[in-house]
Protein backbone atom coordinates (compact mmCIF):
# COMPACT_ATOMS: atom_id res chain seq x y z
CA UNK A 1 104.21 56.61 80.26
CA UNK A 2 102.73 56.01 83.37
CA UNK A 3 103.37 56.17 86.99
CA UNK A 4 100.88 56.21 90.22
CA UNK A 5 102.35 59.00 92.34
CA UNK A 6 102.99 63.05 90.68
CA UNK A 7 106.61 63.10 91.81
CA UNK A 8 107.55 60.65 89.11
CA UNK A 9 105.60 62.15 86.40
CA UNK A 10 106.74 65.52 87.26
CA UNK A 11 110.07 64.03 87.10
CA UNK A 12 109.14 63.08 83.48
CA UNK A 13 107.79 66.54 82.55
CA UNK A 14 110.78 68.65 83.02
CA UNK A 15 113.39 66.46 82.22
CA UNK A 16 114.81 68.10 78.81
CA UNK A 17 115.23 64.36 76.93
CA UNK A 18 111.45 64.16 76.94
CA UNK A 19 110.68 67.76 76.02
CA UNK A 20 110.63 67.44 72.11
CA UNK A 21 108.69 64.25 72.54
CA UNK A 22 106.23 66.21 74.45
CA UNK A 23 106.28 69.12 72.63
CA UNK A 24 105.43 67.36 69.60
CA UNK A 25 102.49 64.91 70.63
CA UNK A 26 104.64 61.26 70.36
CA UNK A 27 104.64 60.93 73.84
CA UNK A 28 102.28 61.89 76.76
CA UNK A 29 102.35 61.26 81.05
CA UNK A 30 99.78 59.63 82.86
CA UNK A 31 98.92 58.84 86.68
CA UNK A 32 97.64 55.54 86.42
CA UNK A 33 96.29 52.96 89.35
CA UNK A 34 96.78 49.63 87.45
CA UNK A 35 94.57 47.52 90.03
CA UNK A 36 91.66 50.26 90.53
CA UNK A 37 92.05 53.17 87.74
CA UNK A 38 89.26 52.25 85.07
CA UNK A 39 90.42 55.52 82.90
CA UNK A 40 94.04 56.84 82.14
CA UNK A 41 93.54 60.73 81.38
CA UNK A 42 97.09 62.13 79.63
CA UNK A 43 98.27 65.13 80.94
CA UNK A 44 99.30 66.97 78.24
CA UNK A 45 95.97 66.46 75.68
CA UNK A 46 93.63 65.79 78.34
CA UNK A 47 92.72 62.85 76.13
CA UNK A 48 90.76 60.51 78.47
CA UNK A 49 91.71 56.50 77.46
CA UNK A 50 88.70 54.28 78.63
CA UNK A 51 86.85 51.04 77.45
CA UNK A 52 86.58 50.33 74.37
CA UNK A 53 88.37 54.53 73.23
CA UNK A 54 90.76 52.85 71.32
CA UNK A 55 90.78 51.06 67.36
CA UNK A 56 93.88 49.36 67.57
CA UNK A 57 95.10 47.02 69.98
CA UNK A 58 97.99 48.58 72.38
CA UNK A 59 101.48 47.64 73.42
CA UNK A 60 101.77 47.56 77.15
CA UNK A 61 105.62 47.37 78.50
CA UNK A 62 105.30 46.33 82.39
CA UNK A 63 108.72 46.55 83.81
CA UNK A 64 108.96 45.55 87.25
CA UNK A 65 105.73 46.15 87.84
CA UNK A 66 103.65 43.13 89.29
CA UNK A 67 105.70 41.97 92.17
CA UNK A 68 104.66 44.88 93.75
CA UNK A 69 100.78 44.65 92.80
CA UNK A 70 98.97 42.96 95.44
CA UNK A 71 98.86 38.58 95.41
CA UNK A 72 96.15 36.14 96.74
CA UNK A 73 98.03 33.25 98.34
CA UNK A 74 96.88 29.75 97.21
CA UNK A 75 97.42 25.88 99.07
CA UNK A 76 96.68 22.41 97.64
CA UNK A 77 96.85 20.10 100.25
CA UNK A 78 95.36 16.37 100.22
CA UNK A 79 93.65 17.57 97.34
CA UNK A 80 91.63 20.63 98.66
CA UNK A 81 91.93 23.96 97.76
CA UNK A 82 92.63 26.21 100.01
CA UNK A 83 93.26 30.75 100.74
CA UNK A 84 95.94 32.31 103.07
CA UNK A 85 95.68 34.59 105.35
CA UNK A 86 98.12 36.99 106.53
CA UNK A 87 98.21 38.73 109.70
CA UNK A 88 101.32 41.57 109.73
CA UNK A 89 102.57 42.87 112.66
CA UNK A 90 105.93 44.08 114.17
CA UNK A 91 108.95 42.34 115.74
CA UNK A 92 109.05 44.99 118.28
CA UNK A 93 106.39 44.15 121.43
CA UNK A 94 105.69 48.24 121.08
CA UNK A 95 105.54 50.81 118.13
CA UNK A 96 105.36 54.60 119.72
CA UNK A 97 104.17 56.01 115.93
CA UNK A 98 102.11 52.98 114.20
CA UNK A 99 102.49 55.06 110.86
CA UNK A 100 106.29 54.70 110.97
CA UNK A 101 107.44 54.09 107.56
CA UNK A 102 110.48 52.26 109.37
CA UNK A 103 107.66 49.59 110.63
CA UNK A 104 108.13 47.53 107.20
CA UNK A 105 111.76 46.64 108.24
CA UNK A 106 110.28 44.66 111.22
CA UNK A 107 107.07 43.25 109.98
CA UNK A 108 106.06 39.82 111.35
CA UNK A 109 104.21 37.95 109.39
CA UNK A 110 102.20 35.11 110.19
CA UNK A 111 100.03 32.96 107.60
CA UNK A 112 96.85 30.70 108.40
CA UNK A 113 94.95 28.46 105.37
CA UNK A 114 91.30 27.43 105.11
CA UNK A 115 89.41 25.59 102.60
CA UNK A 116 87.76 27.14 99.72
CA UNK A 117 86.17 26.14 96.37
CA UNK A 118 87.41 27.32 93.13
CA UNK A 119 84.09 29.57 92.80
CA UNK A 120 86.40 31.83 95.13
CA UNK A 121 86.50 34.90 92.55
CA UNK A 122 82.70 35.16 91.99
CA UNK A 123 81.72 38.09 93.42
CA UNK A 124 84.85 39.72 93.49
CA UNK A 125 85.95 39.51 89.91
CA UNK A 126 82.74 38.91 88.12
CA UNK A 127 84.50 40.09 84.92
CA UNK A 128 87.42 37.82 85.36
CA UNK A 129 85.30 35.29 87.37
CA UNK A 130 85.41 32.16 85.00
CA UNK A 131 89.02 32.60 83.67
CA UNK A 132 90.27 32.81 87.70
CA UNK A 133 88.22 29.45 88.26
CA UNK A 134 89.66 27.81 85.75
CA UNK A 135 92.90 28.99 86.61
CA UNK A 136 92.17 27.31 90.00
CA UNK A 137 90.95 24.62 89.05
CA UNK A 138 93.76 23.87 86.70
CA UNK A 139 95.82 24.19 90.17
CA UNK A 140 94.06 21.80 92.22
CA UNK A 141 93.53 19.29 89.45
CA UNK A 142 97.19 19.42 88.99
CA UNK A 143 98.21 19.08 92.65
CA UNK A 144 95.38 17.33 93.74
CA UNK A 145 96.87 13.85 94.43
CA UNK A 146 96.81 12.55 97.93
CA UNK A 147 100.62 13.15 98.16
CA UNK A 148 100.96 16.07 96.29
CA UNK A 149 101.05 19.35 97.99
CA UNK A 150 101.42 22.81 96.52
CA UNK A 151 101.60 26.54 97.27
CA UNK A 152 100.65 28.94 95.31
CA UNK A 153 100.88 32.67 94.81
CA UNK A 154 98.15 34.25 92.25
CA UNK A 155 99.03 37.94 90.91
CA UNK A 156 95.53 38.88 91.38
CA UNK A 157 96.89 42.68 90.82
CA UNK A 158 98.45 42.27 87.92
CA UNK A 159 95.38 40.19 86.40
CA UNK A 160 93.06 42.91 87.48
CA UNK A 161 95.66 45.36 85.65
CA UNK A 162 95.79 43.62 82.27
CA UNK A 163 91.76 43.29 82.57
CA UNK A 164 91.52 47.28 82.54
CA UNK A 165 94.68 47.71 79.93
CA UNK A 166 93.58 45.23 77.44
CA UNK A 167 89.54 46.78 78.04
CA UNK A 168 90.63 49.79 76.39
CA UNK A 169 91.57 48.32 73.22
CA UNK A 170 88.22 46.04 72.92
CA UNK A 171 90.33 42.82 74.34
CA UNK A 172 93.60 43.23 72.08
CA UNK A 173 96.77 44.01 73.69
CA UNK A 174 100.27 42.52 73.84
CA UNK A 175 102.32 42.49 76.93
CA UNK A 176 106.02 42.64 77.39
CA UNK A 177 106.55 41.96 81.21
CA UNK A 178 109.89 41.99 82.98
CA UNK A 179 109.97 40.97 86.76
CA UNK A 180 111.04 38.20 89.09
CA UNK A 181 109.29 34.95 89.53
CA UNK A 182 108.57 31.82 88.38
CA UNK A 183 106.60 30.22 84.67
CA UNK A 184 107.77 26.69 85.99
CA UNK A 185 104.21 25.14 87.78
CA UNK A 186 106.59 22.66 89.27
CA UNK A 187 108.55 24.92 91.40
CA UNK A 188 104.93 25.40 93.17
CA UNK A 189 104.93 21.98 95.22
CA UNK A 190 105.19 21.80 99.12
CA UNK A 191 103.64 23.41 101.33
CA UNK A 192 105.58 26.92 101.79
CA UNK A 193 104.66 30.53 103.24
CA UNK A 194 105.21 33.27 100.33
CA UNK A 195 108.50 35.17 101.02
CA UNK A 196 107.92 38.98 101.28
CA UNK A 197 111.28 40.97 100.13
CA UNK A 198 111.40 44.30 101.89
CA UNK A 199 113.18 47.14 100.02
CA UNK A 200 111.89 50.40 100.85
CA UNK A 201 108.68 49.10 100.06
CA UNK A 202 107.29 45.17 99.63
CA UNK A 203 107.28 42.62 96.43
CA UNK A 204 106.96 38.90 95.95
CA UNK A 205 107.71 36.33 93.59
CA UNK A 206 105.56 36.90 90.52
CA UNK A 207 103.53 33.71 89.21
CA UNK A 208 103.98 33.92 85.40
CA UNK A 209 102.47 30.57 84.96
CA UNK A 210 98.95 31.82 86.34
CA UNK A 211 99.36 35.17 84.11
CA UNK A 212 100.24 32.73 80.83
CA UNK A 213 96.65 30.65 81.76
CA UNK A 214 94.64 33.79 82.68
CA UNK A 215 95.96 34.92 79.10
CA UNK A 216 95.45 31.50 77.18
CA UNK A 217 91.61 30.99 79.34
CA UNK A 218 91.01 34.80 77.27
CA UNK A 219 91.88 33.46 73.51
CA UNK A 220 95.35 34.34 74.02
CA UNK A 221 98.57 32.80 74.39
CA UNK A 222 101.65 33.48 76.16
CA UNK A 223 105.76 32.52 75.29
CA UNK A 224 107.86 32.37 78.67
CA UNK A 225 111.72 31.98 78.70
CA UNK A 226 112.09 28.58 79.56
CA UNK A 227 115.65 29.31 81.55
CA UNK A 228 114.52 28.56 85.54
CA UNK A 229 117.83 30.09 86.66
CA UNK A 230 117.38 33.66 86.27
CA UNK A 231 116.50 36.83 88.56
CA UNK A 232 114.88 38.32 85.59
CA UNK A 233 112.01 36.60 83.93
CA UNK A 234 110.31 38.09 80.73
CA UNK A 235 107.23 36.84 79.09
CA UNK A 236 105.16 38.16 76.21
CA UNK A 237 100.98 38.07 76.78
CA UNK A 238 99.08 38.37 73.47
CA UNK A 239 94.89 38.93 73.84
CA UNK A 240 93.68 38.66 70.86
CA UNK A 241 90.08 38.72 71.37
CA UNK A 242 89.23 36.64 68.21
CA UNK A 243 88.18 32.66 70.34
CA UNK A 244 86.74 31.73 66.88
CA UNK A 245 89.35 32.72 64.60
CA UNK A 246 91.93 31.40 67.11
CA UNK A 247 90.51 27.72 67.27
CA UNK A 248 90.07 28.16 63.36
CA UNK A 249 94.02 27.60 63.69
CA UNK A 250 94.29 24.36 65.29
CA UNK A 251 92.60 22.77 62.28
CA UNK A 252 94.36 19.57 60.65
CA UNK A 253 94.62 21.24 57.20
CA UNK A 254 97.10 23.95 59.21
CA UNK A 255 99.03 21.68 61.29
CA UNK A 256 100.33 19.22 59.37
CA UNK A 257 100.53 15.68 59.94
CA UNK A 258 98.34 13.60 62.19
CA UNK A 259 101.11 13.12 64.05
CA UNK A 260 101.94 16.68 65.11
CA UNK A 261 101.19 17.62 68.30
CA UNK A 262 98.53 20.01 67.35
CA UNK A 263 96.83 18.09 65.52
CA UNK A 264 93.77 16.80 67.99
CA UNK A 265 93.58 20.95 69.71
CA UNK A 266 90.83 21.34 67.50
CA UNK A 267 89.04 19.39 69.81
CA UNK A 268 90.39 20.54 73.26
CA UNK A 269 87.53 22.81 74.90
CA UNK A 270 89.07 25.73 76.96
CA UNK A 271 86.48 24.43 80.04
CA UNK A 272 88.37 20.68 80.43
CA UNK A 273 91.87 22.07 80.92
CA UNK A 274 94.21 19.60 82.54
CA UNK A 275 97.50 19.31 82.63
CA UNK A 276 100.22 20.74 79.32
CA UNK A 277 96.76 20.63 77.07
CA UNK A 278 96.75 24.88 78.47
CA UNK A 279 100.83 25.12 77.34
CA UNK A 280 99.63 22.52 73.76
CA UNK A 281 96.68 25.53 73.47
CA UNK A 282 99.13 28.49 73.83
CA UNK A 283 101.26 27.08 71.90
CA UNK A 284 99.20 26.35 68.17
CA UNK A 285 98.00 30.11 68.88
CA UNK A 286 101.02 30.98 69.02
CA UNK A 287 101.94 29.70 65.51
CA UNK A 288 99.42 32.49 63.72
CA UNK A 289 102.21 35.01 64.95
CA UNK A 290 105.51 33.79 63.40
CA UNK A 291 107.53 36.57 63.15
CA UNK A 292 107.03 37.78 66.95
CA UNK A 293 107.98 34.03 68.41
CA UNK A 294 111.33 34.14 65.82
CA UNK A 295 111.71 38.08 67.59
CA UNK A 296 111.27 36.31 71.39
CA UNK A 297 113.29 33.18 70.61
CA UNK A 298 115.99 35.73 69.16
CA UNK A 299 116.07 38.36 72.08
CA UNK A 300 115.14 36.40 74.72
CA UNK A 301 115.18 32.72 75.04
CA UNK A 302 118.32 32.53 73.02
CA UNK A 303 120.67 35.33 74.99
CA UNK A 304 118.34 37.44 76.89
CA UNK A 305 118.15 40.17 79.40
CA UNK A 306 119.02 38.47 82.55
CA UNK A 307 122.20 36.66 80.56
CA UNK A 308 123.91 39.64 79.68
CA UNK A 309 123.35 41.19 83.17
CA UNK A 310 125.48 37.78 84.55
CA UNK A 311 127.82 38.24 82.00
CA UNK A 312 128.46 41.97 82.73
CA UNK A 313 128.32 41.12 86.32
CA UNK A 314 130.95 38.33 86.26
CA UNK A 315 133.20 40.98 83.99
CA UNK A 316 132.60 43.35 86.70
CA UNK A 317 132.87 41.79 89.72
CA UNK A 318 134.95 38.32 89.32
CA UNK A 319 137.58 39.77 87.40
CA UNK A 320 140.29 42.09 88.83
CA UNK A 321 140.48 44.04 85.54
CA UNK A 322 138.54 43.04 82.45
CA UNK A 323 140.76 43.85 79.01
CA UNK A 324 139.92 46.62 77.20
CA UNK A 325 138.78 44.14 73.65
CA UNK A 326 136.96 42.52 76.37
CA UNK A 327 134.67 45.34 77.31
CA UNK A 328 134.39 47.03 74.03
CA UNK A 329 132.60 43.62 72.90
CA UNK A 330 130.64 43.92 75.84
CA UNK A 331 129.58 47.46 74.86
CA UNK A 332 128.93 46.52 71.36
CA UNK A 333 126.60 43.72 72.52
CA UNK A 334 124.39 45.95 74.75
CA UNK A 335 124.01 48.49 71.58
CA UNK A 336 126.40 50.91 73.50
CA UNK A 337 124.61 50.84 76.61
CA UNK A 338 125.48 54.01 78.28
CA UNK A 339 125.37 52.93 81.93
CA UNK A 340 127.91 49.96 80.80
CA UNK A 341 129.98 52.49 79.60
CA UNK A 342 129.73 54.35 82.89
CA UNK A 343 130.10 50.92 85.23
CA UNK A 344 133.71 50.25 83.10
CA UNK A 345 134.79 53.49 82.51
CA UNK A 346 138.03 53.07 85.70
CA UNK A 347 139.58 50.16 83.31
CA UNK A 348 138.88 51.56 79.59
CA UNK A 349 140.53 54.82 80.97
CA UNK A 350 143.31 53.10 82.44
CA UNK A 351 144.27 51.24 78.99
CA UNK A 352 143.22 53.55 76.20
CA UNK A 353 146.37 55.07 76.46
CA UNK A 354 148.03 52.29 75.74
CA UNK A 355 146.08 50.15 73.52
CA UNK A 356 146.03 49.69 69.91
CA UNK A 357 145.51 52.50 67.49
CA UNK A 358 142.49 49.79 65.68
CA UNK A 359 140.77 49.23 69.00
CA UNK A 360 140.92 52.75 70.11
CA UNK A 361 139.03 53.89 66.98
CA UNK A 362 136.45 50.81 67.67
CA UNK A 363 135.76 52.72 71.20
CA UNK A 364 135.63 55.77 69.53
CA UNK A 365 133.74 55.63 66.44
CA UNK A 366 130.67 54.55 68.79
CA UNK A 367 131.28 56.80 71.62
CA UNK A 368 128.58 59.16 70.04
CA UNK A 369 126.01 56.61 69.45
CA UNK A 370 126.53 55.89 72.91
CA UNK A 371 125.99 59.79 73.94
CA UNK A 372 122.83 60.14 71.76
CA UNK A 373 121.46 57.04 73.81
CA UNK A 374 122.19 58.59 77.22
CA UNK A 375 119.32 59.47 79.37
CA UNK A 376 120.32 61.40 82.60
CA UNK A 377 118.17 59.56 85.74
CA UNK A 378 121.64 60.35 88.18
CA UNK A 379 123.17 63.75 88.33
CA UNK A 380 126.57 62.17 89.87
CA UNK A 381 126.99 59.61 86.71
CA UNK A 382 129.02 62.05 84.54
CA UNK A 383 129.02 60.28 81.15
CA UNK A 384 129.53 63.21 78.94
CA UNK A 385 132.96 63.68 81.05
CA UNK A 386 133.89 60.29 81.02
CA UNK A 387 133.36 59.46 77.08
């Protein structure tokens, strides 16, 4: 696991939950920069992780992590491409201590656009330089009508990050990524300023539909959650590394009938992107990895993260007091979730008393799955006295 700043990992390194999985080698802490850290050295072995260290390709879980990485802000407008520029200040016409931490409560922000080309990446990303032009280009071709007008936000951070991960591994990685944003290109038109959320620190909206062509431009493909109402977005990223073999796929012989949609992708070069040919590309890759697409369709586009957090919000908060049958199906769909335990523990204690002998042994019989599964993070949550 890794973190950027020693508080968190030190957090890590004492808690007692992780101590046998220390002890014994399974896991290991890191302090790792995802935008500028080329190396992750582990604490505990002193095992250095760099390009190209490791055989097989590596599992990266990114939760919440790219709205905070830093974003290049993008405009289509009359068909040219063009950056934003942001110039921060305060609200207040005087700060007495500039390095006020308070300051990002009252930050003014004001934005100003010039043209570019889509050669903009060139010297600053010569690794990633073609993927991010095609990635812009696949923008502006898209948006470039007379009337259409679009603004864009490019994770730029997070692309750097998943350049570094994936290096380590030779180019093979997949990525599970949690966050809030957007894998819709269409909720990009008009001409809008980013909004900056302000909690403590800074995020913005994350653009999955950039990540899912900076993924597809490297031989890879990408399956979003199509659901556009949700606070919580999840995508998987899968680099594979293998162009050749990957095209191999979108052969007729292995796609069936002329008439399937795959069928011409054989002939789609990755240079003349335009339009859903990038989602048509992702998606016959996709088809060489059956059983994790049935996994994602399962747990996420068919009753995912972000649905059971409305669901156990509405129980929570719209009604005055959710049954007892009511929560204890709750519990059993988030695997005995301690912390839903904990958010519902005022009603179940109010009606165990009273409920039926059947349904109290339901509750019971899992309350020590649900203990087993409890990771202290808040000294004031007291599940062990409440279960």
């Amino acid at each position: 696991m890794t973190d950027f700043t020693w508080n968190n990992l030190k957090f890590w390194n004492d808690h007692e939950s992780f101590r046998p999985y220390l002890d014994c080698g399974q896991l290991d802490i890191a302090i790792f920069d995802a935008v500028h850290d080329e190396t992750i050295r582990l604490h505990h072995s002193n095992v250095v992780i760099g390009r190209s260290t490791l055989k097989n390709p590596i599992c990266v879980i990114a939760n919440y992590l790219f709205d905070t990485l830093c974003h290049d802000i993008f405009q289509i407008e009359a068909g040219q491409l063009k950056e934003g520029l942001i110039s921060v200040g305060s609200r207040n016409l005087f700060e007495t201590d500039a390095l006020d931490p308070e300051i990002i409560k009252r930050f003014d922000n004001h934005f100003t656009y010039r043209v570019i080309n889509e050669n903009y990446y060139a010297e600053s990303e010569p690794e990633d330089s073609c993927h991010l032009r095609r990635i812009l280009r696949w923008y502006r071709d898209f948006f470039g009508d007379a009337s259409d007008e679009a603004s864009i936000l490019l994770p730029i951070g997070a692309l750097r990050a998943l350049r570094r991960l994936t290096s380590f591994s030779c180019g093979r990685a997949l990525v599970l990524s949690g966050d809030k944003g957007n894998n819709n290109h269409e909720q990009f038109r008009g001409l809008n300023d980013p909004h900056v959320a302000v909690h403590g620190s800074f995020s913005v909206m994350v653009n999955y539909h950039a990540i899912g062509l900076y993924c597809t431009s490297r031989s890879g493909f990408v399956l979003h959650d199509p659901q556009e109402e949700a606070s919580l977005k999840v995508s998987v990223l899968v680099f594979t590394n293998q162009e050749d073999a990957v095209l191999a796929t979108f052969q007729p012989s292995t796609m069936g009938h002329q008439s399937s949609p795959f069928y011409d992708l054989g002939r789609v070069q990755i240079h003349n992107w335009v339009g859903s040919d990038v989602e048509r590309l992702s998606a016959a890759r996709s088809l060489a990895f059956p059983n994790l697409c049935r996994a994602f369709s399962d747990s996420i586009t068919s009753f995912g993260p972000n649905d059971f957090f409305v669901v156990q919000k509405s129980m929570k908060d719209d009604t005055e007091r959710p049954t007892l049958k009511a929560i204890v199906a709750l519990l059993k769909l988030s695997n005995w979730d301690p912390d839903v335990f904990y958010k519902f523990r005022d009603p179940i204690l109010q009606q165990v008393s009273a409920c039926t002998i059947k349904l109290r042994n339901d509750l019971c019989r899992n309350l020590p799955q649900l203990w087993r599964q409890h990771f202290m993070l808040d000294k004031n949550k007291d599940v062990a006295f409440e279960a």
